[in-house]
C-alpha atoms as a PDB file:
ATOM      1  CA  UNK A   1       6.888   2.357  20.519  1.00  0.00           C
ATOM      2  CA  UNK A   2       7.945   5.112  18.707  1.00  0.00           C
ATOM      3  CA  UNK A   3       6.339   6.784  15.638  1.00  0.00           C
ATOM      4  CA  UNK A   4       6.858   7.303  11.779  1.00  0.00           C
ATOM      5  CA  UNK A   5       9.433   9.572  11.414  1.00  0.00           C
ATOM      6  CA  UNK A   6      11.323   9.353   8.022  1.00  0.00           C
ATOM      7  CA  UNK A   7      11.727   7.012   5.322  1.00  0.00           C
ATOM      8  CA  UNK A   8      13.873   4.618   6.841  1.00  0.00           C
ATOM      9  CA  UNK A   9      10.699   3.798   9.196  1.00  0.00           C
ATOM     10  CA  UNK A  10       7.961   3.994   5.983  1.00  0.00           C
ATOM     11  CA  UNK A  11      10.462   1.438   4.435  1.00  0.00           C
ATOM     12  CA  UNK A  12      10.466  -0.617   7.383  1.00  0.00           C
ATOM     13  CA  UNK A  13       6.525  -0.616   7.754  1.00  0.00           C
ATOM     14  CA  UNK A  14       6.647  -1.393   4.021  1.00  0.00           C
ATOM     15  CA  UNK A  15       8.701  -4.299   4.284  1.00  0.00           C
ATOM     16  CA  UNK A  16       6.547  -5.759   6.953  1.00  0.00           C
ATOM     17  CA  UNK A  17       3.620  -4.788   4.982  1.00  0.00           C
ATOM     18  CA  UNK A  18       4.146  -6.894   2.241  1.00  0.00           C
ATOM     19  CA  UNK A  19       5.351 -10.376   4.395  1.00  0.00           C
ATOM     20  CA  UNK A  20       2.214 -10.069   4.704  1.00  0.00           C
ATOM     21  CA  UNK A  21       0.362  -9.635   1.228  1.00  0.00           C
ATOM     22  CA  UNK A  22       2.432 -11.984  -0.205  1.00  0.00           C
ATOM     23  CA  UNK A  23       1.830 -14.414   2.379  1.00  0.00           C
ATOM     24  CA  UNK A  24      -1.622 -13.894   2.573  1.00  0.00           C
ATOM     25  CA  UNK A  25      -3.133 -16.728  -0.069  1.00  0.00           C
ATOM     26  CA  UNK A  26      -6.278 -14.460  -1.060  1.00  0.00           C
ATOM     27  CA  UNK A  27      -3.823 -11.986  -1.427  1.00  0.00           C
ATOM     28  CA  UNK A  28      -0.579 -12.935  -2.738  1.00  0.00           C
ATOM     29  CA  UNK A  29      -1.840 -13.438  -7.096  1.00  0.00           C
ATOM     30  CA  UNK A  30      -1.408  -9.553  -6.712  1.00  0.00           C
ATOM     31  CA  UNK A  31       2.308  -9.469  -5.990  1.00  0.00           C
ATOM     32  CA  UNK A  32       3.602 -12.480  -8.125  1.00  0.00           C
ATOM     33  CA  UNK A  33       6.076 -10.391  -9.728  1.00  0.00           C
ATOM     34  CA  UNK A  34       7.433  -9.267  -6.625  1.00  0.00           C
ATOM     35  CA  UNK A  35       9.146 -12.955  -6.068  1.00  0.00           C
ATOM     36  CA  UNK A  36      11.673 -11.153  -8.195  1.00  0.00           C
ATOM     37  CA  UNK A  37      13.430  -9.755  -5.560  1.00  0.00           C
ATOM     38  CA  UNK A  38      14.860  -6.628  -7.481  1.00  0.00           C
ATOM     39  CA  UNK A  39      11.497  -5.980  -8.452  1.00  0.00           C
ATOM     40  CA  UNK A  40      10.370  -5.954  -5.300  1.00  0.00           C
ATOM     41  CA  UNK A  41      12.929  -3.691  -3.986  1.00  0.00           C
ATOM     42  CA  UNK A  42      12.532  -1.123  -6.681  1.00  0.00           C
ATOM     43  CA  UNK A  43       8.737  -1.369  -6.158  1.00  0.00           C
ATOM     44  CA  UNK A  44       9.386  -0.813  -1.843  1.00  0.00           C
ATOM     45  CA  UNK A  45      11.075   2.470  -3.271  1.00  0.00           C
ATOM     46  CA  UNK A  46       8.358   3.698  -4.914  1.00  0.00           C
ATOM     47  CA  UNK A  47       6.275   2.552  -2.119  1.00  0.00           C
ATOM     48  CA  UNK A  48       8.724   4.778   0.239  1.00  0.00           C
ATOM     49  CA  UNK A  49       8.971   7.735  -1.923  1.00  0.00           C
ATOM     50  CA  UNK A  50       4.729   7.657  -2.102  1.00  0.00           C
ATOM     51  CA  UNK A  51       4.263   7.135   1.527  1.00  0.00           C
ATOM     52  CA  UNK A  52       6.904   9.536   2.232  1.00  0.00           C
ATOM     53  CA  UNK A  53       5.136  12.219   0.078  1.00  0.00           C
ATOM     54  CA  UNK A  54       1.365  11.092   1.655  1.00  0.00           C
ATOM     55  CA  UNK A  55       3.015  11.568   5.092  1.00  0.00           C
ATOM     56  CA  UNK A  56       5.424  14.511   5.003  1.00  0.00           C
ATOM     57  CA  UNK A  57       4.880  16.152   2.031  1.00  0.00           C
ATOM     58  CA  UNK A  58       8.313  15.435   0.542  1.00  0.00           C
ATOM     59  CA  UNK A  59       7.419  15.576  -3.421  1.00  0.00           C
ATOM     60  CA  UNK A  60       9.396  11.907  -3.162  1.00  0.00           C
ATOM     61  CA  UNK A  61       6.557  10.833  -5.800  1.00  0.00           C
ATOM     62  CA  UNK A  62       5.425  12.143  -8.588  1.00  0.00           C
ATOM     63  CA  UNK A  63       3.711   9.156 -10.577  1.00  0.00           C
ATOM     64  CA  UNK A  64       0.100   8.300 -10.980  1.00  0.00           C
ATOM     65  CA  UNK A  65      -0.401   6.269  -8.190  1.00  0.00           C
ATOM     66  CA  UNK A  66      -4.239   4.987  -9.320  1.00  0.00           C
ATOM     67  CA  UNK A  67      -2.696   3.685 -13.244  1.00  0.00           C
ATOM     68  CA  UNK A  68      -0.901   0.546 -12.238  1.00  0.00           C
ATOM     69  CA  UNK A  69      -3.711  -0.485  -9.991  1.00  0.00           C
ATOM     70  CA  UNK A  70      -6.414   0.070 -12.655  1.00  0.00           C
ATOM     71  CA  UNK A  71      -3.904  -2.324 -15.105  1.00  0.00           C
ATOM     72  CA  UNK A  72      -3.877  -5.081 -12.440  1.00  0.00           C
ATOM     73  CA  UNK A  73      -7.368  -4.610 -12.178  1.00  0.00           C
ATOM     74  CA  UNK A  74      -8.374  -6.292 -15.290  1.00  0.00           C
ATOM     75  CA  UNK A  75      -6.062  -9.102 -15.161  1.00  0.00           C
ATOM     76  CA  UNK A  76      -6.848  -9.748 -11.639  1.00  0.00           C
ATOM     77  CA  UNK A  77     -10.048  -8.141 -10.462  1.00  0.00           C
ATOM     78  CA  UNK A  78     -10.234  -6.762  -7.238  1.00  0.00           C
ATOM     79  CA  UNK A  79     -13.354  -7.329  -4.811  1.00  0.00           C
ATOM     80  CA  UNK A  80     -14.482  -5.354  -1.318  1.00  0.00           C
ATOM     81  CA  UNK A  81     -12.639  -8.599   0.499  1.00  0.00           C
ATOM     82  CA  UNK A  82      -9.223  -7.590  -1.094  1.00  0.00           C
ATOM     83  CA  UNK A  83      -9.345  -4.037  -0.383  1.00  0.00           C
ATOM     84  CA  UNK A  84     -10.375  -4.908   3.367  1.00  0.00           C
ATOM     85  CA  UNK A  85      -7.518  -7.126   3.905  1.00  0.00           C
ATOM     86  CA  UNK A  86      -4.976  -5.156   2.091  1.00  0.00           C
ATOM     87  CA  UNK A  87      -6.375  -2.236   4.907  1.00  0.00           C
ATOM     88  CA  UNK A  88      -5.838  -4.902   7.828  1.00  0.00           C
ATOM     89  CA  UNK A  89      -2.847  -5.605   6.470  1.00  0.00           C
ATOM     90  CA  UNK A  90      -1.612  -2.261   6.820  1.00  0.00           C
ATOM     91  CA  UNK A  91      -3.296  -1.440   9.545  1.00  0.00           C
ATOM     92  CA  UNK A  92      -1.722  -4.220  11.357  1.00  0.00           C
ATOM     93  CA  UNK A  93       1.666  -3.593   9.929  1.00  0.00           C
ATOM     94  CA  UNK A  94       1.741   0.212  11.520  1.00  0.00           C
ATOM     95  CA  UNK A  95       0.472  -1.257  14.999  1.00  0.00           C
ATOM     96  CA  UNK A  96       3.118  -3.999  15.349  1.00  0.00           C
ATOM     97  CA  UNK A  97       5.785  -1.336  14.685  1.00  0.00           C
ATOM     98  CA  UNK A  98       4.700   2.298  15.312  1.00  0.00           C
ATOM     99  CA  UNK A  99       2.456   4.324  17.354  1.00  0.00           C
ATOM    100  CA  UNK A 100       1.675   8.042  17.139  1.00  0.00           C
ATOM    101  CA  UNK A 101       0.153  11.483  15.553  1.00  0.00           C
ATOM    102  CA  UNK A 102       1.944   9.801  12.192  1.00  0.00           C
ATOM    103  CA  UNK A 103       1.167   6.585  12.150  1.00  0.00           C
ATOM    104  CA  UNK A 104      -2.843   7.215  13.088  1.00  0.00           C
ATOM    105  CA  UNK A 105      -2.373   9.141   9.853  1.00  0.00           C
ATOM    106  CA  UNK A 106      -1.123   6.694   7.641  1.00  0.00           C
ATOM    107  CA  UNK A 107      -3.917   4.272   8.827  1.00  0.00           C
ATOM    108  CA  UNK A 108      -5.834   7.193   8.163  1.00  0.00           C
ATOM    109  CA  UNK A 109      -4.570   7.638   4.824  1.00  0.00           C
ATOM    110  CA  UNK A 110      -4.613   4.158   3.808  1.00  0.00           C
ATOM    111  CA  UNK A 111      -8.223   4.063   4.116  1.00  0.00           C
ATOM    112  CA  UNK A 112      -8.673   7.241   1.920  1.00  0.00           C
ATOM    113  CA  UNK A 113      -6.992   5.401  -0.845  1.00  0.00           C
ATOM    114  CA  UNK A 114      -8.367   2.288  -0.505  1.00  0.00           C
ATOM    115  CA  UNK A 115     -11.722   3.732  -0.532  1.00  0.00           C
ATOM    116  CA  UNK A 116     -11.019   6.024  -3.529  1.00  0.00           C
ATOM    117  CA  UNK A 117      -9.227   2.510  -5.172  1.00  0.00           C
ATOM    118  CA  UNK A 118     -12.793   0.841  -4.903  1.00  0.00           C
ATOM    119  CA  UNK A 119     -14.796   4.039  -6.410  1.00  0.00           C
ATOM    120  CA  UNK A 120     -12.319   4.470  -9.381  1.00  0.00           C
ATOM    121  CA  UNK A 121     -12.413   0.618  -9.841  1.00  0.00           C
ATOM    122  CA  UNK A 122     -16.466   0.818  -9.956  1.00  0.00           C
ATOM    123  CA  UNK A 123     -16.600   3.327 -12.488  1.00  0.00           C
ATOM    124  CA  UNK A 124     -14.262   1.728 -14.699  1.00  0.00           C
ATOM    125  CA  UNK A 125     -16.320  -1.757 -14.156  1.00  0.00           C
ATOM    126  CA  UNK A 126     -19.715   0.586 -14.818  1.00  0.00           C
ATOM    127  CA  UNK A 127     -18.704   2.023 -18.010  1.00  0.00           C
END
């Protein structure tokens, strides 16, 4: 297996990714609107161009990655069991494709923001 290299691989892993949120049925009330499947292209860009800064610095992204998520928060509030199986997700996503310096990274990554996602999401609930 080779590793993450560009975006043609994040958008691969991305793809894969979210098969599996949106099959997952604790999972998949999150990414309703992503049935659309323009949305859900458009939304695998931005996924790409975030990753693709997070991983090789490109400057692909420049949007406020935490805003959406705090939105979907109060229509559908997240718990600790969402955030661990959106990791596992992911984790298992970069595992069945990639393996590597880059790709230990990402996983590595992924649980930065996740756990960041949960602190943000606690003060918000806490004020």
């Amino acid at each position: 297996m080779k590793d993450i290299e560009n975006r043609q691989d994040i958008y691969v892993l991305m793809k894969k990714f979210y098969v599996k949120l949106m099959s997952d049925e604790e999972m998949k009330h999150f990414f309703t609107a992503f049935l659309d499947k323009n949305l859900l292209e458009e939304h695998l860009q931005t996924l790409v161009d975030f990753w693709d800064n997070i991983l090789f610095y490109s400057g692909a992204y420049q949007k406020n990655a935490m805003k959406p998520h705090l939105q979907l928060q109060k229509q559908h509030p997240f718990s600790k069991n969402h955030f661990q199986k959106w990791l596992s997700h992911f984790n298992a996503s970069v595992d069945e494709l990639f393996k590597g310096e880059v790709a230990h990274t990402a996983k590595s990554r992924a649980l930065s923001i996740a756990t960041v996602m949960q602190i943000k999401i606690s003060e918000l609930n806490n004020r």
